[in-house]
PDB file of N, CA and C in Angstrom:
ATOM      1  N   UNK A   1    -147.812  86.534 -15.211  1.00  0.00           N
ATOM      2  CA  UNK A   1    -149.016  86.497 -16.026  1.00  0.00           C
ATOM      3  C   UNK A   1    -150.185  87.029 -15.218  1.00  0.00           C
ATOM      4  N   UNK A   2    -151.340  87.544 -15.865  1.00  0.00           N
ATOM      5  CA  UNK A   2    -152.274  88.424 -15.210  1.00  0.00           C
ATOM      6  C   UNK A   2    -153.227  87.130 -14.881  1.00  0.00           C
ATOM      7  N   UNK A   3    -153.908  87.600 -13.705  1.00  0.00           N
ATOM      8  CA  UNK A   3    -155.402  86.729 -13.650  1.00  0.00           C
ATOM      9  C   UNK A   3    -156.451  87.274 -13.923  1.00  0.00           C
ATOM     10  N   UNK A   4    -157.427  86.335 -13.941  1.00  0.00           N
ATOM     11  CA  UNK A   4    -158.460  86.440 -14.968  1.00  0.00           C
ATOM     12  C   UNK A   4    -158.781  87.965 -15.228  1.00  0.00           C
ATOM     13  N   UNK A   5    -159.242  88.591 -13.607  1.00  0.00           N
ATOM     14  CA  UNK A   5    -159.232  90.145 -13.619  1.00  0.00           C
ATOM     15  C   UNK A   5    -158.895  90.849 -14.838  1.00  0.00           C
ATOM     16  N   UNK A   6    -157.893  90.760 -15.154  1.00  0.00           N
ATOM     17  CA  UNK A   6    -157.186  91.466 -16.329  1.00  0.00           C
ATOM     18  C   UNK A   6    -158.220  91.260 -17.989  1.00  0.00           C
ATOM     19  N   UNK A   7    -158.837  90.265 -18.061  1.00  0.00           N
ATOM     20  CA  UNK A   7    -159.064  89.293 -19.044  1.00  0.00           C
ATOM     21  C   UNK A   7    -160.954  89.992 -18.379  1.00  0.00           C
ATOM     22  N   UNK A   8    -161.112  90.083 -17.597  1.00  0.00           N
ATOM     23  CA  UNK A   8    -162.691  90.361 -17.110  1.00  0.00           C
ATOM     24  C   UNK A   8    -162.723  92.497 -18.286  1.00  0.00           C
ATOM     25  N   UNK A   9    -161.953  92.637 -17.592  1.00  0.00           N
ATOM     26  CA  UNK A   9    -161.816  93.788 -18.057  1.00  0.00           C
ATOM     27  C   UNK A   9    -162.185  93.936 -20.050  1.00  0.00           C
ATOM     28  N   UNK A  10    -161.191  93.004 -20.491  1.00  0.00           N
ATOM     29  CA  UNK A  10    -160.931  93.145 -21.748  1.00  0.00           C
ATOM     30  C   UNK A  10    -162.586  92.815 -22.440  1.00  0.00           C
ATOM     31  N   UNK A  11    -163.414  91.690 -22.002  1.00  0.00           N
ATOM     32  CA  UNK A  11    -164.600  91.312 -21.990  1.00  0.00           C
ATOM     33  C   UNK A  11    -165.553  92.465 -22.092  1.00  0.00           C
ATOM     34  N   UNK A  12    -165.524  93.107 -20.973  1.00  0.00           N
ATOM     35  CA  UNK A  12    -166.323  94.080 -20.418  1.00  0.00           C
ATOM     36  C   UNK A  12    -166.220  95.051 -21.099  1.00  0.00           C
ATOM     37  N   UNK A  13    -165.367  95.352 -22.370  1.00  0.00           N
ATOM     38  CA  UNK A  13    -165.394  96.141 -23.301  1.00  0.00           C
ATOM     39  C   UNK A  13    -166.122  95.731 -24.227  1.00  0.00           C
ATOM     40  N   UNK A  14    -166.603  94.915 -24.351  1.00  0.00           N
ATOM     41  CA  UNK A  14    -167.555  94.239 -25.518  1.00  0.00           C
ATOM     42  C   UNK A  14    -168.901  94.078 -24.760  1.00  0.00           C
ATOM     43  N   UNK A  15    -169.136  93.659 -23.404  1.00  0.00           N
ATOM     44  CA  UNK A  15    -170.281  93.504 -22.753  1.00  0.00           C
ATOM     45  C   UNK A  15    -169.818  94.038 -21.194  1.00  0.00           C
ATOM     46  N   UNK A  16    -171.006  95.275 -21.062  1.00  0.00           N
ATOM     47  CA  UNK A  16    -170.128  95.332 -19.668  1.00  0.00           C
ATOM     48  C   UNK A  16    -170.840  95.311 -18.493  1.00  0.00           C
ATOM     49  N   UNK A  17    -171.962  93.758 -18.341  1.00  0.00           N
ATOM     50  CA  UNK A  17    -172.269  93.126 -17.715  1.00  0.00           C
ATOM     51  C   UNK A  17    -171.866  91.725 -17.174  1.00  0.00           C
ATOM     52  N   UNK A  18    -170.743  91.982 -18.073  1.00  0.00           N
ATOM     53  CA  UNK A  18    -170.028  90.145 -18.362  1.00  0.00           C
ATOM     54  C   UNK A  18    -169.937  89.630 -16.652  1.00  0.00           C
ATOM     55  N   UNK A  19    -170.504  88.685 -16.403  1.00  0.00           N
ATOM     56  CA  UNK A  19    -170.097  87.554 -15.500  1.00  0.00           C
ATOM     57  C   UNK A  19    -169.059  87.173 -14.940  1.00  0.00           C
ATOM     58  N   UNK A  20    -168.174  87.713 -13.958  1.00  0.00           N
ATOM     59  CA  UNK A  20    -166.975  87.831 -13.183  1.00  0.00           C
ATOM     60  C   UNK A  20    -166.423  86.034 -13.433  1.00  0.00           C
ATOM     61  N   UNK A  21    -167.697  85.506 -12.707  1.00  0.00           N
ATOM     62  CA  UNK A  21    -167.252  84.039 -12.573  1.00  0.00           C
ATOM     63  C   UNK A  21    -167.519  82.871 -13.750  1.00  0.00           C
ATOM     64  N   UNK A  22    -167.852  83.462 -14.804  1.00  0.00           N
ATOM     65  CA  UNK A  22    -168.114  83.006 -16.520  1.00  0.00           C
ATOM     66  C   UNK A  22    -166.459  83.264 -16.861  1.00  0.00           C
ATOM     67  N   UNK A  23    -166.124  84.136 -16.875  1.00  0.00           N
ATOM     68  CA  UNK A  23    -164.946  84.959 -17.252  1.00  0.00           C
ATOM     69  C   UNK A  23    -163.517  84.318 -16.540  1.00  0.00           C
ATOM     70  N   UNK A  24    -163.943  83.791 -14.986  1.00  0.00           N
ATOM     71  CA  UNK A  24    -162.687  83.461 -14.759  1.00  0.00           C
ATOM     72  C   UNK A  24    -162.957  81.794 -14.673  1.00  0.00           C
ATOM     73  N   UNK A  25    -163.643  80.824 -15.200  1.00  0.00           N
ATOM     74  CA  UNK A  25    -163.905  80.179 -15.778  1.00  0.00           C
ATOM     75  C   UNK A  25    -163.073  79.397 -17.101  1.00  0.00           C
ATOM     76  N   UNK A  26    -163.165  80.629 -17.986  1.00  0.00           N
ATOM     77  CA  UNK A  26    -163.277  80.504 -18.862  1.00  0.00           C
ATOM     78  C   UNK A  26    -161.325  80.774 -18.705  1.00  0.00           C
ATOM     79  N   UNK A  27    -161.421  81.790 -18.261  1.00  0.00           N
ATOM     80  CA  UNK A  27    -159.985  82.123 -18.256  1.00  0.00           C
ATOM     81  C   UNK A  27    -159.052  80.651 -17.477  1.00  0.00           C
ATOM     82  N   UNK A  28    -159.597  80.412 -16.688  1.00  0.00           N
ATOM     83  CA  UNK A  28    -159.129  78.824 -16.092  1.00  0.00           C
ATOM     84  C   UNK A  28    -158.965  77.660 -17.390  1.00  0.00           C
ATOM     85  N   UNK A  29    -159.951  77.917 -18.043  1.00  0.00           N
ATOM     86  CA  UNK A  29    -160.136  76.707 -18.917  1.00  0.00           C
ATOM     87  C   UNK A  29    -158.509  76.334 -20.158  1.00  0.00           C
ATOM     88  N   UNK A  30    -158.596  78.017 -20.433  1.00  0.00           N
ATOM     89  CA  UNK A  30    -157.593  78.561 -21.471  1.00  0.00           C
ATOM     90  C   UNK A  30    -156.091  78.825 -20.475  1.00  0.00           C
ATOM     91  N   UNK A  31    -156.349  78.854 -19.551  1.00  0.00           N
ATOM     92  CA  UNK A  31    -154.753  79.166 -18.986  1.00  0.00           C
ATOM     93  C   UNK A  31    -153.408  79.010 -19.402  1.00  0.00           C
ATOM     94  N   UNK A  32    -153.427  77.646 -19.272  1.00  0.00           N
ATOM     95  CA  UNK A  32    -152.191  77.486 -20.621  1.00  0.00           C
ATOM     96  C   UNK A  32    -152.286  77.761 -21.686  1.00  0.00           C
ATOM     97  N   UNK A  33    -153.224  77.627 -22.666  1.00  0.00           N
ATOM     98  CA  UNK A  33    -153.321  78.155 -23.826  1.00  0.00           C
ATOM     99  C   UNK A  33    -152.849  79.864 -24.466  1.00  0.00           C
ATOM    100  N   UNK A  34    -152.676  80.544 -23.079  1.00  0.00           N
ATOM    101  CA  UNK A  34    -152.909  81.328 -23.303  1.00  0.00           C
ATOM    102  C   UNK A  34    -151.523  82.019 -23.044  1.00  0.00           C
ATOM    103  N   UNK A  35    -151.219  81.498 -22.628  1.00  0.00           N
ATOM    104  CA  UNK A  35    -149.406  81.597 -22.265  1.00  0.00           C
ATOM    105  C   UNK A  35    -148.258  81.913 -23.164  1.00  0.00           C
ATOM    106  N   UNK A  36    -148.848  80.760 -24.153  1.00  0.00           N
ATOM    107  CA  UNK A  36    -148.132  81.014 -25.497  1.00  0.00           C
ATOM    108  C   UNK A  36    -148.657  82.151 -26.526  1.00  0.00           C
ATOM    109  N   UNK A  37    -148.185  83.362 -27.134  1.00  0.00           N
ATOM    110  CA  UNK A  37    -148.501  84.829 -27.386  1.00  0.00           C
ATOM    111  C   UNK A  37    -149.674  84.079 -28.802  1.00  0.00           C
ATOM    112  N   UNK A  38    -148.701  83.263 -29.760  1.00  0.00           N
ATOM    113  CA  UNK A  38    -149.896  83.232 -30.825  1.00  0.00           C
ATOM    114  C   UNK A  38    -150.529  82.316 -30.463  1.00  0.00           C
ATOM    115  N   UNK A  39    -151.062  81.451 -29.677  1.00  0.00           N
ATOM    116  CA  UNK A  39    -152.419  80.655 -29.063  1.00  0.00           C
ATOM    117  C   UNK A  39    -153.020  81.489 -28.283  1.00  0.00           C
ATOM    118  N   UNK A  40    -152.668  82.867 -27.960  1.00  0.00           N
ATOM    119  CA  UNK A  40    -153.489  83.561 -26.634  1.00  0.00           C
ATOM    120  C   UNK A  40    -153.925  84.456 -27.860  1.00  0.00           C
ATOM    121  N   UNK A  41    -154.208  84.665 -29.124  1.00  0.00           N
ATOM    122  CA  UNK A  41    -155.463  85.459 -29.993  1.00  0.00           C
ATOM    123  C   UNK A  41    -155.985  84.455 -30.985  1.00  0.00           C
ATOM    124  N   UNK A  42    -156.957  85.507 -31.445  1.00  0.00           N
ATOM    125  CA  UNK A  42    -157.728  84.698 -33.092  1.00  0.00           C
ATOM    126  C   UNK A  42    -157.028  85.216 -33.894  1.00  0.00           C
ATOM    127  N   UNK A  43    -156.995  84.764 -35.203  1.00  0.00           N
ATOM    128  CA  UNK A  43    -156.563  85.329 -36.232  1.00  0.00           C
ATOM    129  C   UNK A  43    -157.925  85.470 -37.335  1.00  0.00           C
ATOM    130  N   UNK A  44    -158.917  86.068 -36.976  1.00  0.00           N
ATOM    131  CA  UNK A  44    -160.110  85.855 -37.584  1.00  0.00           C
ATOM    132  C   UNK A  44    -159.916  86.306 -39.328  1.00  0.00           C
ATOM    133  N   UNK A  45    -158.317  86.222 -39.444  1.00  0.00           N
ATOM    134  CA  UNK A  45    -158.455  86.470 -41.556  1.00  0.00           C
ATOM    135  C   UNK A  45    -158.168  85.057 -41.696  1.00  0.00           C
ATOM    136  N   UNK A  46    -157.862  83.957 -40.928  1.00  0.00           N
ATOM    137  CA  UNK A  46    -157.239  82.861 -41.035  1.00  0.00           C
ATOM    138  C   UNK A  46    -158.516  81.743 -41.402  1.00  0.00           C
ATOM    139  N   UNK A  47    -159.181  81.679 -42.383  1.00  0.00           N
ATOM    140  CA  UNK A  47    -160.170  80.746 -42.125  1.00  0.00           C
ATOM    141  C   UNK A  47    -160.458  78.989 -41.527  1.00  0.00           C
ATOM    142  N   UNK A  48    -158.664  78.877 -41.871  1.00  0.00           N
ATOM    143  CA  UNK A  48    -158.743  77.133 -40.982  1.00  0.00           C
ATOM    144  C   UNK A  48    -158.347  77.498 -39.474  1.00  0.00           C
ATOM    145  N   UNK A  49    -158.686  78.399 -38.447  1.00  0.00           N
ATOM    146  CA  UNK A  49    -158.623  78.661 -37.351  1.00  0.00           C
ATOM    147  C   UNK A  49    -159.841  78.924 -36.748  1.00  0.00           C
ATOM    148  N   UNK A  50    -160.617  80.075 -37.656  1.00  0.00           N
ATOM    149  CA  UNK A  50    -161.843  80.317 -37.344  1.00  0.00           C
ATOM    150  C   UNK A  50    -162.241  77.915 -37.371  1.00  0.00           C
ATOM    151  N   UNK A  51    -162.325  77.525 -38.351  1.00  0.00           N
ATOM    152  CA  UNK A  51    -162.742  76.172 -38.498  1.00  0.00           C
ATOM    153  C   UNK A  51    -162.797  75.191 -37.686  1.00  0.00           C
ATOM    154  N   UNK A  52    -161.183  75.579 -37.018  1.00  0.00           N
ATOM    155  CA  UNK A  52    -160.718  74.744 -35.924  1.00  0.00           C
ATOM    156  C   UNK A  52    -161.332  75.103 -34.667  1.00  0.00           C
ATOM    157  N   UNK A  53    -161.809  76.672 -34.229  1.00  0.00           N
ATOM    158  CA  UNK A  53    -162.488  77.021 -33.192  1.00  0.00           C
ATOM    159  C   UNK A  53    -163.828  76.289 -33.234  1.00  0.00           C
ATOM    160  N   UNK A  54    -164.784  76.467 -34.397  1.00  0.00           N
ATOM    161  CA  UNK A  54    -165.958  75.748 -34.307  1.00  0.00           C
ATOM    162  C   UNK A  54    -165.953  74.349 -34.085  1.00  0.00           C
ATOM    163  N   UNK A  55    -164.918  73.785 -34.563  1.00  0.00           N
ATOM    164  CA  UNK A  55    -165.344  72.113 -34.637  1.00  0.00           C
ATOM    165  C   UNK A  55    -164.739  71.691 -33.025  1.00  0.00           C
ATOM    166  N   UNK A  56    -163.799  72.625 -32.621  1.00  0.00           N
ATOM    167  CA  UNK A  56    -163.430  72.192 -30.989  1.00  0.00           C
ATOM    168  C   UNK A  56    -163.975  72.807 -30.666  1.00  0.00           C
ATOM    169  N   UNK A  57    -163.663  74.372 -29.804  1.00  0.00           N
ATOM    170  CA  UNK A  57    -164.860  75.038 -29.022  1.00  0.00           C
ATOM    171  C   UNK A  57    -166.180  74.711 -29.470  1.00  0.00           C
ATOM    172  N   UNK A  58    -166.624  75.455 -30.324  1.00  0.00           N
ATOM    173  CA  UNK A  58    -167.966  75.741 -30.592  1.00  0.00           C
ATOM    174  C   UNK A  58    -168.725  74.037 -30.032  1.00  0.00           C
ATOM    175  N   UNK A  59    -168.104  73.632 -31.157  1.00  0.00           N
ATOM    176  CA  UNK A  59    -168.899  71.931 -31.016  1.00  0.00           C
ATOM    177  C   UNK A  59    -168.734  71.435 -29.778  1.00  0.00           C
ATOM    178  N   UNK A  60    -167.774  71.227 -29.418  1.00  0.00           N
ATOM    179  CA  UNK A  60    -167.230  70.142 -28.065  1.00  0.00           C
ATOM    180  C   UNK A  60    -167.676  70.940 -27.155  1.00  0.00           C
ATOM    181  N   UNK A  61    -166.778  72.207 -26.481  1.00  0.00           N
ATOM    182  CA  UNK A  61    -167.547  72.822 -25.594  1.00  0.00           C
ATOM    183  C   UNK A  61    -168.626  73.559 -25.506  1.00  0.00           C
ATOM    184  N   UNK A  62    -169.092  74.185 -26.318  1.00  0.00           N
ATOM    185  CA  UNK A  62    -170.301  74.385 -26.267  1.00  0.00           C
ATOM    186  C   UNK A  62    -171.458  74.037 -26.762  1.00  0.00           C
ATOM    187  N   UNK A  63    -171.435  72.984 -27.271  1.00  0.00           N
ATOM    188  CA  UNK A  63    -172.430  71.718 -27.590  1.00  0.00           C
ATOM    189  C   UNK A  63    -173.385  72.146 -28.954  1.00  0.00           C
ATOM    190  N   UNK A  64    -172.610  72.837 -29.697  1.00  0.00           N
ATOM    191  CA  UNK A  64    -173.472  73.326 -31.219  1.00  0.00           C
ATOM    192  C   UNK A  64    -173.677  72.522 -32.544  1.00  0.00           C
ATOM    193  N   UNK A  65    -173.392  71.520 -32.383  1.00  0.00           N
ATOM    194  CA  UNK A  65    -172.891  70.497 -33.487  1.00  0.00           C
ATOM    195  C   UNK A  65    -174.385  70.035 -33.622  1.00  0.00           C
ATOM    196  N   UNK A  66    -175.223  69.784 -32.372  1.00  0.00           N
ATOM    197  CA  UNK A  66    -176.478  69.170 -32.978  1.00  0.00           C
ATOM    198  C   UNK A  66    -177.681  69.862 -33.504  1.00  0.00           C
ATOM    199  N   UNK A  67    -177.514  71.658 -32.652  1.00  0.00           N
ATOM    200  CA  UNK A  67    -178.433  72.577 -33.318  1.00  0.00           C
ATOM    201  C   UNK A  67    -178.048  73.662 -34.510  1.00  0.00           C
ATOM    202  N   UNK A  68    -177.350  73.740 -34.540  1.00  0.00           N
ATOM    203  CA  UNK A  68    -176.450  74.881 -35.332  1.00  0.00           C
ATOM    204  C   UNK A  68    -175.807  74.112 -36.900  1.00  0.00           C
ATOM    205  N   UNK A  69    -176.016  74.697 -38.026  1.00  0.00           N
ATOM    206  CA  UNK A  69    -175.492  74.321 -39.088  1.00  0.00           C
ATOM    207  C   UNK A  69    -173.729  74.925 -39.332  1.00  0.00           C
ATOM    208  N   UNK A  70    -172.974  73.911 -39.841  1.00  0.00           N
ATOM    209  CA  UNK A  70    -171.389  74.485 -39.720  1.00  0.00           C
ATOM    210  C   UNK A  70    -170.943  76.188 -40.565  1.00  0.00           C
ATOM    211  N   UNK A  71    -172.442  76.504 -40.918  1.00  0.00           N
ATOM    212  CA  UNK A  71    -172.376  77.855 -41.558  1.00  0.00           C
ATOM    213  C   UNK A  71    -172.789  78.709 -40.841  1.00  0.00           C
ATOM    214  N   UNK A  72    -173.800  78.660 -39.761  1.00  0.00           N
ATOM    215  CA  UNK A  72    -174.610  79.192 -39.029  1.00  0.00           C
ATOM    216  C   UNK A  72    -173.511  79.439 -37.502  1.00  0.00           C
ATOM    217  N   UNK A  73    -172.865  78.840 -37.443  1.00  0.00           N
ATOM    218  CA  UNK A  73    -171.724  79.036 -36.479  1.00  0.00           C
ATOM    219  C   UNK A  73    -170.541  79.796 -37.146  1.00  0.00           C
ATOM    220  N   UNK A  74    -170.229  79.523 -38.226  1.00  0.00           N
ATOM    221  CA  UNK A  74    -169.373  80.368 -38.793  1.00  0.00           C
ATOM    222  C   UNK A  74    -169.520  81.723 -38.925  1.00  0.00           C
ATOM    223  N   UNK A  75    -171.112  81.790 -38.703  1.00  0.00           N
ATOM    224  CA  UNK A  75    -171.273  83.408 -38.836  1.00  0.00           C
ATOM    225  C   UNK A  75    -171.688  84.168 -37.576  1.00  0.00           C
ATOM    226  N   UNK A  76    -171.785  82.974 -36.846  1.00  0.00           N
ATOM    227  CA  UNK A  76    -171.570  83.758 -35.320  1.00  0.00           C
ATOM    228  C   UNK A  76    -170.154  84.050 -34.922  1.00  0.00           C
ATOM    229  N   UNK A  77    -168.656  83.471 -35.425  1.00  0.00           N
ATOM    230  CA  UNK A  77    -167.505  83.561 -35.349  1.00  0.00           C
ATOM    231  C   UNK A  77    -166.859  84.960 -36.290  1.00  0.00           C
ATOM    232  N   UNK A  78    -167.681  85.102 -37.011  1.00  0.00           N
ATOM    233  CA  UNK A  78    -167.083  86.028 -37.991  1.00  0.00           C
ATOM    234  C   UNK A  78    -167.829  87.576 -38.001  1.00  0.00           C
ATOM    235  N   UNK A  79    -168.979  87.147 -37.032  1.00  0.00           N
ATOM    236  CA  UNK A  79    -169.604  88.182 -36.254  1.00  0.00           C
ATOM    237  C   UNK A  79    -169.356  89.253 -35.371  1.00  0.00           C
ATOM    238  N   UNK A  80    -168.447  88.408 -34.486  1.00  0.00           N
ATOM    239  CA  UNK A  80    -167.626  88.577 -33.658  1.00  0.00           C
ATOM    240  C   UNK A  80    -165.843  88.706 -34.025  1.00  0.00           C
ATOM    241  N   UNK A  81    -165.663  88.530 -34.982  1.00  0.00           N
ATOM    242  CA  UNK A  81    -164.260  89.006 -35.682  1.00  0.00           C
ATOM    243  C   UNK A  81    -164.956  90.591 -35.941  1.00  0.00           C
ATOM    244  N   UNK A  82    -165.657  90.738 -36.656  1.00  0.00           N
ATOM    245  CA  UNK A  82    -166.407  92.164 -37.151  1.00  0.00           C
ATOM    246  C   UNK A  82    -166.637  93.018 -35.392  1.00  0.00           C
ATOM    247  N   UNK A  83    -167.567  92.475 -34.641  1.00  0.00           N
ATOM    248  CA  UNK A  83    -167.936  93.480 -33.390  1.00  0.00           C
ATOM    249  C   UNK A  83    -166.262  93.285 -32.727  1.00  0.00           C
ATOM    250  N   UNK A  84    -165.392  92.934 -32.638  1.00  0.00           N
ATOM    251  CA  UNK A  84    -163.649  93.168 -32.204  1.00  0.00           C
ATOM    252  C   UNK A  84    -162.570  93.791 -33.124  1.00  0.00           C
ATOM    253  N   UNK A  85    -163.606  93.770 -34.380  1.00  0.00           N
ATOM    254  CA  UNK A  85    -162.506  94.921 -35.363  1.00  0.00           C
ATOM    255  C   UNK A  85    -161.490  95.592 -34.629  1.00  0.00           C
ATOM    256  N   UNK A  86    -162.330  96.623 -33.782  1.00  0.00           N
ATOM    257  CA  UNK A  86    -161.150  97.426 -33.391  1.00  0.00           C
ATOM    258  C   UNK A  86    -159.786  97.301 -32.334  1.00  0.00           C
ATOM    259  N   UNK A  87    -159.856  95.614 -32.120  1.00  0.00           N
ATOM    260  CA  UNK A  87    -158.639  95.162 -31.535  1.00  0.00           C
ATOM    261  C   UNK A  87    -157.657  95.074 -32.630  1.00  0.00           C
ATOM    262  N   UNK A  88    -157.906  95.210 -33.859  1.00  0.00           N
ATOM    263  CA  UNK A  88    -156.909  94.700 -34.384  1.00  0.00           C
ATOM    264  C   UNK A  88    -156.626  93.670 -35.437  1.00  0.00           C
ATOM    265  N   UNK A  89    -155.711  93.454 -35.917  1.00  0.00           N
ATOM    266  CA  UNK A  89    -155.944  91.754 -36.356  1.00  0.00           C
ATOM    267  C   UNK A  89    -156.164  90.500 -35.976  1.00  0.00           C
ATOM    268  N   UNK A  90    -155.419  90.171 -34.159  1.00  0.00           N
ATOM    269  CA  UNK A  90    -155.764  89.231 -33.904  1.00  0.00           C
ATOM    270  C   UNK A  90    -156.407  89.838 -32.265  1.00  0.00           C
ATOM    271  N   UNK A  91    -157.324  88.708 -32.050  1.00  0.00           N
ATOM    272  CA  UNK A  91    -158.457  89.614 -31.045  1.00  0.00           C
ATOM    273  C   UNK A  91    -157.873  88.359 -30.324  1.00  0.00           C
ATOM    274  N   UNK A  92    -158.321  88.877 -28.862  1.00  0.00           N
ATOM    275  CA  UNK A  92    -157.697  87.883 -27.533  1.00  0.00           C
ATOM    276  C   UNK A  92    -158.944  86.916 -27.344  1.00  0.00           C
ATOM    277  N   UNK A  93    -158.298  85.645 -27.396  1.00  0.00           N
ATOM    278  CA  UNK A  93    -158.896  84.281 -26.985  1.00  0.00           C
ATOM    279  C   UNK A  93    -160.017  84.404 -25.992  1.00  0.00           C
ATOM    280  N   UNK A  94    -160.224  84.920 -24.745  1.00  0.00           N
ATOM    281  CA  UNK A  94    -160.843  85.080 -23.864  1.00  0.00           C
ATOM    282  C   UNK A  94    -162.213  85.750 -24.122  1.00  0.00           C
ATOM    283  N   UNK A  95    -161.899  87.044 -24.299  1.00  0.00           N
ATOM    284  CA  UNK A  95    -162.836  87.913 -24.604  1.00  0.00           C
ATOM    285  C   UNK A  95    -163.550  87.410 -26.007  1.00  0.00           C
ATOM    286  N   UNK A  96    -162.688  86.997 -26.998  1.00  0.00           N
ATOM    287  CA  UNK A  96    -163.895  86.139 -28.361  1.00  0.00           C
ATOM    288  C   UNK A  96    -164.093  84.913 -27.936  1.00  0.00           C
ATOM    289  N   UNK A  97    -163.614  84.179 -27.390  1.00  0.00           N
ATOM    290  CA  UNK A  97    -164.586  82.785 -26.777  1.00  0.00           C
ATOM    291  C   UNK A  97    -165.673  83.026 -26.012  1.00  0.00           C
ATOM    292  N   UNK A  98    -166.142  84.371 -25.258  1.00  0.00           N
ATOM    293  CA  UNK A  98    -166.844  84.791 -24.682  1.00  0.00           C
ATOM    294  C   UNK A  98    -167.825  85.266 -25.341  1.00  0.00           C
ATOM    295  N   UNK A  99    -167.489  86.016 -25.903  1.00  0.00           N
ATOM    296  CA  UNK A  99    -168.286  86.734 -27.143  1.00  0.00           C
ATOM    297  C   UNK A  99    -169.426  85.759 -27.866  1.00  0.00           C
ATOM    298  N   UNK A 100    -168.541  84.500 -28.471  1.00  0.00           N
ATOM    299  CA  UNK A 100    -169.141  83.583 -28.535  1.00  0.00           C
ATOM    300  C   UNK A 100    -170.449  83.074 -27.905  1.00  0.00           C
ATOM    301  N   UNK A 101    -170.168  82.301 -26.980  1.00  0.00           N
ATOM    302  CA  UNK A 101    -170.894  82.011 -26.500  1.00  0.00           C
ATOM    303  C   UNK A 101    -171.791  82.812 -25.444  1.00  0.00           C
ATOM    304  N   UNK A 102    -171.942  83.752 -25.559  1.00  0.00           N
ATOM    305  CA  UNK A 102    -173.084  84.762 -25.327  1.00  0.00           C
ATOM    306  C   UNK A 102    -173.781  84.909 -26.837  1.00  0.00           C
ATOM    307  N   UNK A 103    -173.259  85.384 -27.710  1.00  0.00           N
ATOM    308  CA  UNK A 103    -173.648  85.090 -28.757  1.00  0.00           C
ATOM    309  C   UNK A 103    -174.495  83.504 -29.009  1.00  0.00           C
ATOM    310  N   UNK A 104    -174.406  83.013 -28.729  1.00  0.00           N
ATOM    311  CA  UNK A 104    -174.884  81.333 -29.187  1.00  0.00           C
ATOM    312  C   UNK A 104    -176.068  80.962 -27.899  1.00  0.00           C
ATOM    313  N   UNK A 105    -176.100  81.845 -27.148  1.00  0.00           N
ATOM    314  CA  UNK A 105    -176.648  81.288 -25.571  1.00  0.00           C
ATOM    315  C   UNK A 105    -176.325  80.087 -24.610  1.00  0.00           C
ATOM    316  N   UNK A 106    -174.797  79.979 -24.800  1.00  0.00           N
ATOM    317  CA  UNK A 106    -174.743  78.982 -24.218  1.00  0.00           C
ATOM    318  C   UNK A 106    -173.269  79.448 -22.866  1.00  0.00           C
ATOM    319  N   UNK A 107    -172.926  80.683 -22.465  1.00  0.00           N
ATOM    320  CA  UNK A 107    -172.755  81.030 -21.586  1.00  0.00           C
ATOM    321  C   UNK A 107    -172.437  79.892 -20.122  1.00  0.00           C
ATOM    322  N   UNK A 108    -173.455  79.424 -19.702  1.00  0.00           N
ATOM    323  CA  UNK A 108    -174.003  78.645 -18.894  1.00  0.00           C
ATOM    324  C   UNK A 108    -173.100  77.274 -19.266  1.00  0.00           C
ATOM    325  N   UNK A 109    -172.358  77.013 -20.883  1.00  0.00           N
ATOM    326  CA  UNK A 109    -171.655  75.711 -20.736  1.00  0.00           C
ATOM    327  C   UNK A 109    -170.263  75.926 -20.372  1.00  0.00           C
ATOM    328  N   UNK A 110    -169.775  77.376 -19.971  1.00  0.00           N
ATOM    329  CA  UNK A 110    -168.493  77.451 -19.611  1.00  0.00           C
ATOM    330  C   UNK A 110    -167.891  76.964 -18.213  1.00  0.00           C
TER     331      UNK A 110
END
């Protein structure tokens, strides 16, 4: 399996200032998760996934539950399904959890 490196790269196609040590972070966090092929993407046509990302990520780790309305996060998730279009159907965990939370400003809770 690749380290984070690999996963910095994929990022850096979407932002290519991204944060080496945000990135392998983040990639630490997901490690196992990511192991397994369909837990290592989004399926952003899937709407109880996008759901499940906000109410765990979004909320828990990145602490949006008390400023953010559950619509107002949804459209930062589906934002970011749209700016990764061109991965495909399912976009890699890493690089859209990232996405995310640069998107949201909360970077800094990874």
């Amino acid at each position: 399996m690749a380290g984070h490196e690999e996963f910095l790269e994929k990022v850096r196609k979407y932002d290519a200032g991204a944060d080496e040590d945000v990135v392998k972070k983040l990639y630490n966090r997901l490690r196992l998760a990511i192991q397994n092929r369909d837990a290592s993407t989004v399926a952003c046509s899937q709407k109880s996934e996008l759901e499940t990302i906000r109410d765990g990520f979004c909320k828990k780790t990145l602490g949006l539950d008390e400023k953010h309305s559950d619509d107002e996060i949804m459209g930062v998730l589906e934002k970011v399904c749209e700016e990764m279009k061109d991965d495909g159907g399912n976009k890699h965990r890493i690089p859209y959890y990232y996405l995310v939370a640069k998107h949201t400003g909360t970077l800094d809770k990874l």
